[in-house]
Protein backbone atom coordinates (compact mmCIF):
# COMPACT_ATOMS: atom_id res chain seq x y z
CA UNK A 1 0.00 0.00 0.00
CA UNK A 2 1.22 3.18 -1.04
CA UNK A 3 1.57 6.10 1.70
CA UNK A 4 -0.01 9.44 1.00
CA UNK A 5 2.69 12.57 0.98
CA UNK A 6 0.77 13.71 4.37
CA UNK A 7 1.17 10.23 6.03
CA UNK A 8 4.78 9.58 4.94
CA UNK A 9 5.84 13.25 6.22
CA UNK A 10 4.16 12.69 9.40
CA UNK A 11 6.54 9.06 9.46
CA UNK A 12 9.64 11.09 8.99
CA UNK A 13 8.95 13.52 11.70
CA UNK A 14 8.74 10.87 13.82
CA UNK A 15 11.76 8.71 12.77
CA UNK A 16 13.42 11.96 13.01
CA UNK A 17 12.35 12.40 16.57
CA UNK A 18 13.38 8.83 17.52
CA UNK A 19 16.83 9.41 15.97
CA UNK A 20 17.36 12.57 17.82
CA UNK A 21 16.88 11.51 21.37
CA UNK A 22 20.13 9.25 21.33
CA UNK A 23 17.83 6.89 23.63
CA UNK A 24 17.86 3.88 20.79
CA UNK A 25 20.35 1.52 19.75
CA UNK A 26 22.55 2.05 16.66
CA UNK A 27 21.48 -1.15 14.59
CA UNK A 28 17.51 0.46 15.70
CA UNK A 29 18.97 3.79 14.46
CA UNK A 30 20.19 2.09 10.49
CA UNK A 31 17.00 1.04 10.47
CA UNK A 32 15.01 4.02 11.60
CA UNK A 33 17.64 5.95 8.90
CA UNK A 34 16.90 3.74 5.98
CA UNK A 35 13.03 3.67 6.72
CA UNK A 36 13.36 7.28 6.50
CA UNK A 37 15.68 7.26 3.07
CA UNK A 38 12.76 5.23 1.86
CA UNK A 39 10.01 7.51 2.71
CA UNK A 40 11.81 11.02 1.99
CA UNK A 41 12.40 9.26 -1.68
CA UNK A 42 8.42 8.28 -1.91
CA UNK A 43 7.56 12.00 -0.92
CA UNK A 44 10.42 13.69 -3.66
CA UNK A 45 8.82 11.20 -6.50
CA UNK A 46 5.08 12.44 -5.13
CA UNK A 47 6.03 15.80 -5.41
CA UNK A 48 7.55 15.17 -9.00
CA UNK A 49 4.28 14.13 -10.18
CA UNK A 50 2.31 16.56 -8.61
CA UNK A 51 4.67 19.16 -10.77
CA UNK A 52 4.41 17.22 -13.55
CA UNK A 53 0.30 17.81 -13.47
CA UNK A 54 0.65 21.19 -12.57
CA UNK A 55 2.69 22.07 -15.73
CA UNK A 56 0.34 19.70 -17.79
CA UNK A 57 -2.74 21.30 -16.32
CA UNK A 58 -1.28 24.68 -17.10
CA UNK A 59 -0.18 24.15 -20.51
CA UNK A 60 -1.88 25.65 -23.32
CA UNK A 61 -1.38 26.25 -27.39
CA UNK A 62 1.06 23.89 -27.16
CA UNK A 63 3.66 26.27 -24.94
CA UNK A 64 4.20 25.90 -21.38
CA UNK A 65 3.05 29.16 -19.25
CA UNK A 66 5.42 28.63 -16.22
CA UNK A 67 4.18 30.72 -13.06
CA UNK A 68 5.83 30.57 -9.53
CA UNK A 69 4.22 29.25 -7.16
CA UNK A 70 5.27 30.88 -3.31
CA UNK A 71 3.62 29.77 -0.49
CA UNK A 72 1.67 31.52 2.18
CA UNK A 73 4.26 31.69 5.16
């Protein structure tokens, strides 16, 4: 089953935490790293393809209208 970019960021918060409290052993810790290797590679491919849409979806004539996109922080 494939994780939703929401689900798998809220996994890597929390594998982040874990590896930051220095309270787990280091074979626990490769593990914990890896697991989050995994996930932070599922989340940069979601992300591709939700640019990929975006540029599709704004497409038209045949030439690509790129616009930035800045978020509300």
């Amino acid at each position: 089953m494939t994780k939703n970019f929401e689900a798998s960021m809220k996994e890597l918060e929390e594998i982040a935490e874990k590896l930051s409290c220095g309270e787990i052993s280091l074979d626990e810790s490769i593990k914990l790293f890896e697991d989050g290797m995994k996930l932070s590679k599922s989340c940069q491919k979601i992300l591709e393809d939700a640019e990929k849409k975006v540029n599709i979806l704004l497409e038209k004539d045949g030439e690509m209208k790129k616009q930035s996109f800045e978020s509300e922080e």
